[in-house]
Protein backbone atom coordinates (compact mmCIF):
# COMPACT_ATOMS: atom_id res chain seq x y z
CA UNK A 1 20.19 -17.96 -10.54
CA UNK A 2 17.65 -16.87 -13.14
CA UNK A 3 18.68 -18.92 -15.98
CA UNK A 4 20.62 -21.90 -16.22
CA UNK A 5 24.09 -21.94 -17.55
CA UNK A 6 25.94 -24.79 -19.21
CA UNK A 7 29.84 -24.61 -19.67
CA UNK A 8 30.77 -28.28 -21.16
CA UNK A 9 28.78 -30.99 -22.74
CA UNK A 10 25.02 -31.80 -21.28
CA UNK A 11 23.28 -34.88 -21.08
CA UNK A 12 20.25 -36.79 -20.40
CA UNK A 13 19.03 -37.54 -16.14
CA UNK A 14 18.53 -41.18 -15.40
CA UNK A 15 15.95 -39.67 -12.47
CA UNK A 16 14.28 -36.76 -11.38
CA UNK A 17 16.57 -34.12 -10.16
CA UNK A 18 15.71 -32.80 -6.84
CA UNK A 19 16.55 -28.96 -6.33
CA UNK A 20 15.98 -26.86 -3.38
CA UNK A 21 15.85 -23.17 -4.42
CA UNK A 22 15.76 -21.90 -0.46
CA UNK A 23 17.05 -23.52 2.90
CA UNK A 24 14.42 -22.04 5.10
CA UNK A 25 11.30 -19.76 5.57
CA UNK A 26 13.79 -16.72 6.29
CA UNK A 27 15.97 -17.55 2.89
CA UNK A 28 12.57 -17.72 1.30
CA UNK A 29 11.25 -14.39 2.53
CA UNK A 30 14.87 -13.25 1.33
CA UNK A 31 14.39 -14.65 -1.77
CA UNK A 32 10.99 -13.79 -2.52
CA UNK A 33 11.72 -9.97 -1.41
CA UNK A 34 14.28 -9.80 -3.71
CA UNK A 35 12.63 -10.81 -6.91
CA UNK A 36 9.70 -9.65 -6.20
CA UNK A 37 11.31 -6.71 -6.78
CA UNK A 38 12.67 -7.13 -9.97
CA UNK A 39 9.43 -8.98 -10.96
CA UNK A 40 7.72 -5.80 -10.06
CA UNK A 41 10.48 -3.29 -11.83
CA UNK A 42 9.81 -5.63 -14.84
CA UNK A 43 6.32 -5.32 -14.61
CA UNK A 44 6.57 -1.25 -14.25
CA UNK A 45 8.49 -1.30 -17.38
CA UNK A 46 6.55 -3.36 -19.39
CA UNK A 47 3.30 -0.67 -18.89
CA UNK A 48 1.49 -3.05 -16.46
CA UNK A 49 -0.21 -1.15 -13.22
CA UNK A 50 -2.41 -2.13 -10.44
CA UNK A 51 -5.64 -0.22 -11.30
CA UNK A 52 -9.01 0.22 -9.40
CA UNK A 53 -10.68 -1.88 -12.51
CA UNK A 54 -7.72 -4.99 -12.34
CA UNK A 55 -6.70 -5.03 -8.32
CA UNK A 56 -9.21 -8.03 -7.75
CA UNK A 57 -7.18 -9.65 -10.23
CA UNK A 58 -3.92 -9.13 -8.87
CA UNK A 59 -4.90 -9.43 -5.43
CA UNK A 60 -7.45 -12.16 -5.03
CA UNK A 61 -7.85 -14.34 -8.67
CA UNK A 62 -4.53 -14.56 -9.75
CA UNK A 63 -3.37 -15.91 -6.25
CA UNK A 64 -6.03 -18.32 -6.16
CA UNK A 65 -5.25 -19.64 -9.31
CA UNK A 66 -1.41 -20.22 -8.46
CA UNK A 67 -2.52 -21.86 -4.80
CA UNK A 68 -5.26 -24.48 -6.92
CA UNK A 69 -2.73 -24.96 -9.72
CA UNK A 70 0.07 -25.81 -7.29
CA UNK A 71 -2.17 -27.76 -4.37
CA UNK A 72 -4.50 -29.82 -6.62
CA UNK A 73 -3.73 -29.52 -10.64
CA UNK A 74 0.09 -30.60 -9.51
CA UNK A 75 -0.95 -32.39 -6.65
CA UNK A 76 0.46 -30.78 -4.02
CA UNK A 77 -1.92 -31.96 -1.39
CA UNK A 78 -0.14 -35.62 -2.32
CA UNK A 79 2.93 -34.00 -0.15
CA UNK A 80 0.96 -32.36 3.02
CA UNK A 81 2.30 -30.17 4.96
CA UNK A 82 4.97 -29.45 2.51
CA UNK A 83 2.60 -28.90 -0.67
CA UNK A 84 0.28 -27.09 1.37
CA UNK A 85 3.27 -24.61 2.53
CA UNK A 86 4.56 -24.28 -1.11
CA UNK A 87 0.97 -23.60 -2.71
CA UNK A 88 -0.09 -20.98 -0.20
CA UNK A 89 3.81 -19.22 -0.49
CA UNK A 90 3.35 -19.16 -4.07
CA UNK A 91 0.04 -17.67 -3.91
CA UNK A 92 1.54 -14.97 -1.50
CA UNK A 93 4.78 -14.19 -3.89
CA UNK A 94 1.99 -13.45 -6.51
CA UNK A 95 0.50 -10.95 -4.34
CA UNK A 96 4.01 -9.36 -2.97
CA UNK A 97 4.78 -9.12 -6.71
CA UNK A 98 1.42 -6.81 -7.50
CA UNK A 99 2.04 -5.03 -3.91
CA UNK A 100 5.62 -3.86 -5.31
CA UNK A 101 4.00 -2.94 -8.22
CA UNK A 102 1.81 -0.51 -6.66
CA UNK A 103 4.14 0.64 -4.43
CA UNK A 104 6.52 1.50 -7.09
CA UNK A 105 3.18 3.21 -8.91
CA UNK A 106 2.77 5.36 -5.87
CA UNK A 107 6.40 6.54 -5.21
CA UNK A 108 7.21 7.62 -8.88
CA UNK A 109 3.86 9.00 -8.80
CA UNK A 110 4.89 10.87 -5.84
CA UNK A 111 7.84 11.97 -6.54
CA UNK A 112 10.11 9.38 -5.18
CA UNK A 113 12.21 6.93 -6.99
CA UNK A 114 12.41 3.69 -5.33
């Protein structure tokens, strides 16, 4: 699900609501394959492009800034393993995102239509 949608009257959570968007590594590899996708399609159509001037950006700065905003600014490292795992993933889905991106680039530019 992208969005969330209500049918009947909402409320207010007593606690925190724990949700677990994937099962295991594999549905996560699933899951980031397929939006990553889309992310990148969405990207595409918005005008944005890997470039030789922006690459470090997508490649190296913008990962780096998800892994330190997801391992210390959120504390992450307060859950191991575990934070550790989901910092460096998230880090990686930012790169598989720009990868798309520039594969997409490269097989319209091509000729191809992926």
């Amino acid at each position: 699900h992208e969005q969330l949608a209500v049918d009947g009257p909402t409320g207010v959570l007593r606690s925190p609501m724990l949700h677990y968007g994937t099962r295991d590594l594999t549905h996560y590899y699933e899951k980031t394959n397929r939006y990553s996708s889309l992310t990148a399609r969405k990207m595409f159509n918005q005008g944005r492009r890997v470039t030789r001037l922006n690459w470090p950006s997508c490649y190296l700065v913008k990962p780096a800034y998800y892994f330190i905003k997801y391992y210390f600014l959120k504390a992450g490292y307060r859950d191991g393993i575990v934070g550790l795992l989901y910092a460096l993933l998230t880090a990686f889905t930012v790169v598989a995102n720009h990868l798309k991106l520039w594969e997409l680039q490269q097989s319209l530019k091509h000729g191809s239509r992926t």
